[in-house]
Protein backbone atom coordinates (compact mmCIF):
# COMPACT_ATOMS: atom_id res chain seq x y z
CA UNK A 1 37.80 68.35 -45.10
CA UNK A 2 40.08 66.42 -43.28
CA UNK A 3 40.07 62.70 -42.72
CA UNK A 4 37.55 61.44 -39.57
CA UNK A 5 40.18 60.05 -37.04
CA UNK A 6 38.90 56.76 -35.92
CA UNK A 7 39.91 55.93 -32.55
CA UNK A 8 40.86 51.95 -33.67
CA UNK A 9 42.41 50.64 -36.46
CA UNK A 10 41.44 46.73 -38.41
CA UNK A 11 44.06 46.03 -35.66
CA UNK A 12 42.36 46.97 -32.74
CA UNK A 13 39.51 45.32 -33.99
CA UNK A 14 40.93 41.61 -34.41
CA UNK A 15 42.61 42.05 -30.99
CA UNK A 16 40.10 42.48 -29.38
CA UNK A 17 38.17 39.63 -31.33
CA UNK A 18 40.80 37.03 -30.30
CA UNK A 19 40.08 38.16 -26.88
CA UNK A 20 36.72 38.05 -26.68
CA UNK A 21 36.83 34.53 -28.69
CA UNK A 22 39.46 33.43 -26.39
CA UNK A 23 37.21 34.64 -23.23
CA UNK A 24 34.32 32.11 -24.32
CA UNK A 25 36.47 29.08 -25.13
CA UNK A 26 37.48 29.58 -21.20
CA UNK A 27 34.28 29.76 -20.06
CA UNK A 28 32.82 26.68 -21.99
CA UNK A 29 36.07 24.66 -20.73
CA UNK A 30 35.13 25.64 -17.30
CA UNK A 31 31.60 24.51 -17.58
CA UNK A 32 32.60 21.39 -19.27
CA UNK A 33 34.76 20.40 -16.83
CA UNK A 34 32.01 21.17 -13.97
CA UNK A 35 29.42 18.78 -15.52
CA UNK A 36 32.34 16.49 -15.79
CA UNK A 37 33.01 16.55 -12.07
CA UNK A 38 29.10 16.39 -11.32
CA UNK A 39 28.64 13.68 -13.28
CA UNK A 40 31.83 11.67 -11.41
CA UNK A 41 30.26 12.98 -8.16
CA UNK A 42 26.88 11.36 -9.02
CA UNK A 43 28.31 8.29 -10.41
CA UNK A 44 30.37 7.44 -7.43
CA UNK A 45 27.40 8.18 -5.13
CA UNK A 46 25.05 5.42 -7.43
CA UNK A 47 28.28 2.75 -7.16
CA UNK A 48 29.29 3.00 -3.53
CA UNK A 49 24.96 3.28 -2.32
CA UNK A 50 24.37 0.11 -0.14
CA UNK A 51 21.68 -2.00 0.19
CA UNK A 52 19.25 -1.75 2.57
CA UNK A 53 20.30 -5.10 4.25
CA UNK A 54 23.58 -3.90 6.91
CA UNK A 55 25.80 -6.87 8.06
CA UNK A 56 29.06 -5.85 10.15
CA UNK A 57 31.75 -8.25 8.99
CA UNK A 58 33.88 -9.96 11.19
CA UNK A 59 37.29 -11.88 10.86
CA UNK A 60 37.23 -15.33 11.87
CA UNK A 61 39.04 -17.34 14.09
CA UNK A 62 41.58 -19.46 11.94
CA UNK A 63 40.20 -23.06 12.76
CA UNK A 64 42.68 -25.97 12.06
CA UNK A 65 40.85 -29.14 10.78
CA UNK A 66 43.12 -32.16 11.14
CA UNK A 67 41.14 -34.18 8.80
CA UNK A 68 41.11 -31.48 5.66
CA UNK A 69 43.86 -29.33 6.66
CA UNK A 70 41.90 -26.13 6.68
CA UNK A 71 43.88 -22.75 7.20
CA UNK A 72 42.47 -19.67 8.15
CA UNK A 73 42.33 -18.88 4.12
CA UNK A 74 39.63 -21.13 3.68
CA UNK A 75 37.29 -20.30 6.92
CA UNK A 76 34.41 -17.17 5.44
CA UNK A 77 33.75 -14.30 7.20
CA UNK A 78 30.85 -14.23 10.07
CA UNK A 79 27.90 -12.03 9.09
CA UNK A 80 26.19 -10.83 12.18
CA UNK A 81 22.78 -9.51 11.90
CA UNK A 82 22.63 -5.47 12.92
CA UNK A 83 18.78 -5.53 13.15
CA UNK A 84 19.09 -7.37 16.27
CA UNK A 85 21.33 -5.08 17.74
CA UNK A 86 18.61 -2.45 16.97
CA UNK A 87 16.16 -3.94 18.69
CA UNK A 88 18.46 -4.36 21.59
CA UNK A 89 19.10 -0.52 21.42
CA UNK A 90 15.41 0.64 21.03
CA UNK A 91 14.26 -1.22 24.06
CA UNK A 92 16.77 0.08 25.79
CA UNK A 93 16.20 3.66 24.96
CA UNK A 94 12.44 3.37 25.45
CA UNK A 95 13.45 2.16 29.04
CA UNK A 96 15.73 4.88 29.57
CA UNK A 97 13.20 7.34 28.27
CA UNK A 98 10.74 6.14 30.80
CA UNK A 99 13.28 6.08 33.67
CA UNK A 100 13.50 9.93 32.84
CA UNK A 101 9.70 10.15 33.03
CA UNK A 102 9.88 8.76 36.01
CA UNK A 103 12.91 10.80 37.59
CA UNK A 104 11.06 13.88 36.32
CA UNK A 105 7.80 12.80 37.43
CA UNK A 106 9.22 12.28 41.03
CA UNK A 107 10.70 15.65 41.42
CA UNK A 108 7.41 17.48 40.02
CA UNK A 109 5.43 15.53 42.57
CA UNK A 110 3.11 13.63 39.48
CA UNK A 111 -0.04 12.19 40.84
CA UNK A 112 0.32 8.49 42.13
CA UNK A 113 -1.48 6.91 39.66
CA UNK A 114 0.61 8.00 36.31
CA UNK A 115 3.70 6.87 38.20
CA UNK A 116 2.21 3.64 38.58
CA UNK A 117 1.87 3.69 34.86
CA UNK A 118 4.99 4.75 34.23
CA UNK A 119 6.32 1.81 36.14
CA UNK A 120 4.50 -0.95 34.79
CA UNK A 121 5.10 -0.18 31.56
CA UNK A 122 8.98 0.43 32.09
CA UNK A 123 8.46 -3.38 33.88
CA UNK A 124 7.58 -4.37 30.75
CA UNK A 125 10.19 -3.41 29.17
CA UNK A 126 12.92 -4.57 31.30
CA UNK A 127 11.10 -8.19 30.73
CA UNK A 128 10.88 -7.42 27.01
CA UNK A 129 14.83 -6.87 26.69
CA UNK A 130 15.45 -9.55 28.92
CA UNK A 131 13.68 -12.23 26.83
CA UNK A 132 14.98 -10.64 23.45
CA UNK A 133 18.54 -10.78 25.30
CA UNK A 134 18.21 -14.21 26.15
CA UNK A 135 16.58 -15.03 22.62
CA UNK A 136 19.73 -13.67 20.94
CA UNK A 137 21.85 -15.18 22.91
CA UNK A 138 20.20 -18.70 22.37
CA UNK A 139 20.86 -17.60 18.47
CA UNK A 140 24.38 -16.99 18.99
CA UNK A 141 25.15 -20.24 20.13
């Protein structure tokens, strides 16, 4: 009886071993290095998260004082307030939203008494922005 041929040799065998070992090295390197990179990714997002508190940052004028000598290295930064500039905005898109309400309201012939509404309330408003203008500007001073 002759000999069974075997279509691969021990040879054949640990070649294709190395491979296969090889194969899975790769693909645990490349998940390694992906949890690696998410983890940087999350890290950097926890550092760099601000507060809730946002203060736009302004340079100062440099201010010479005679008596102390004081350059522009020693004068801090002014911190102005962005929640009053919020409020500023908001009234003033309300009002614009109402003058649209009104505009529309005009053209589709509304009935009399809802544009009277819609006026007196945009009055208010306009006096509502007014006194918070003039408020912050008292502030600023």
């Amino acid at each position: 009886m002759p000999d069974r041929l075997t279509p691969y040799d021990f040879e054949e065998f640990q070649r294709r071993s190395v491979r296969a070992a090889a194969g899975r090295r790769s693909w645990a390197f490349s998940a390694v290095a992906s949890v690696a990179v998410l983890g940087l990714v999350v890290t950097l997002a926890v550092v760099t998260q601000r507060s809730g508190m946002t203060y736009a940052v302004s340079s100062p004028l440099p201010v010479m004082d005679e008596a102390r000598g004081a350059g522009p290295d020693d004068a801090q930064p002014a911190l102005v307030d962005l929640g009053q500039l919020a409020l500023r905005s908001d009234l003033e898109d309300r009002i614009a939203w109402y003058d649209a309400q009104l505009s529309v309201g005009r053209v589709s012939s509304a009935p009399p008494e809802q544009l009277r509404q819609l006026e007196s309330t945009r009055e208010l408003l306009a006096d509502s922005l007014q006194k918070v203008s003039y408020a912050h500007s008292l502030l600023s001073l």
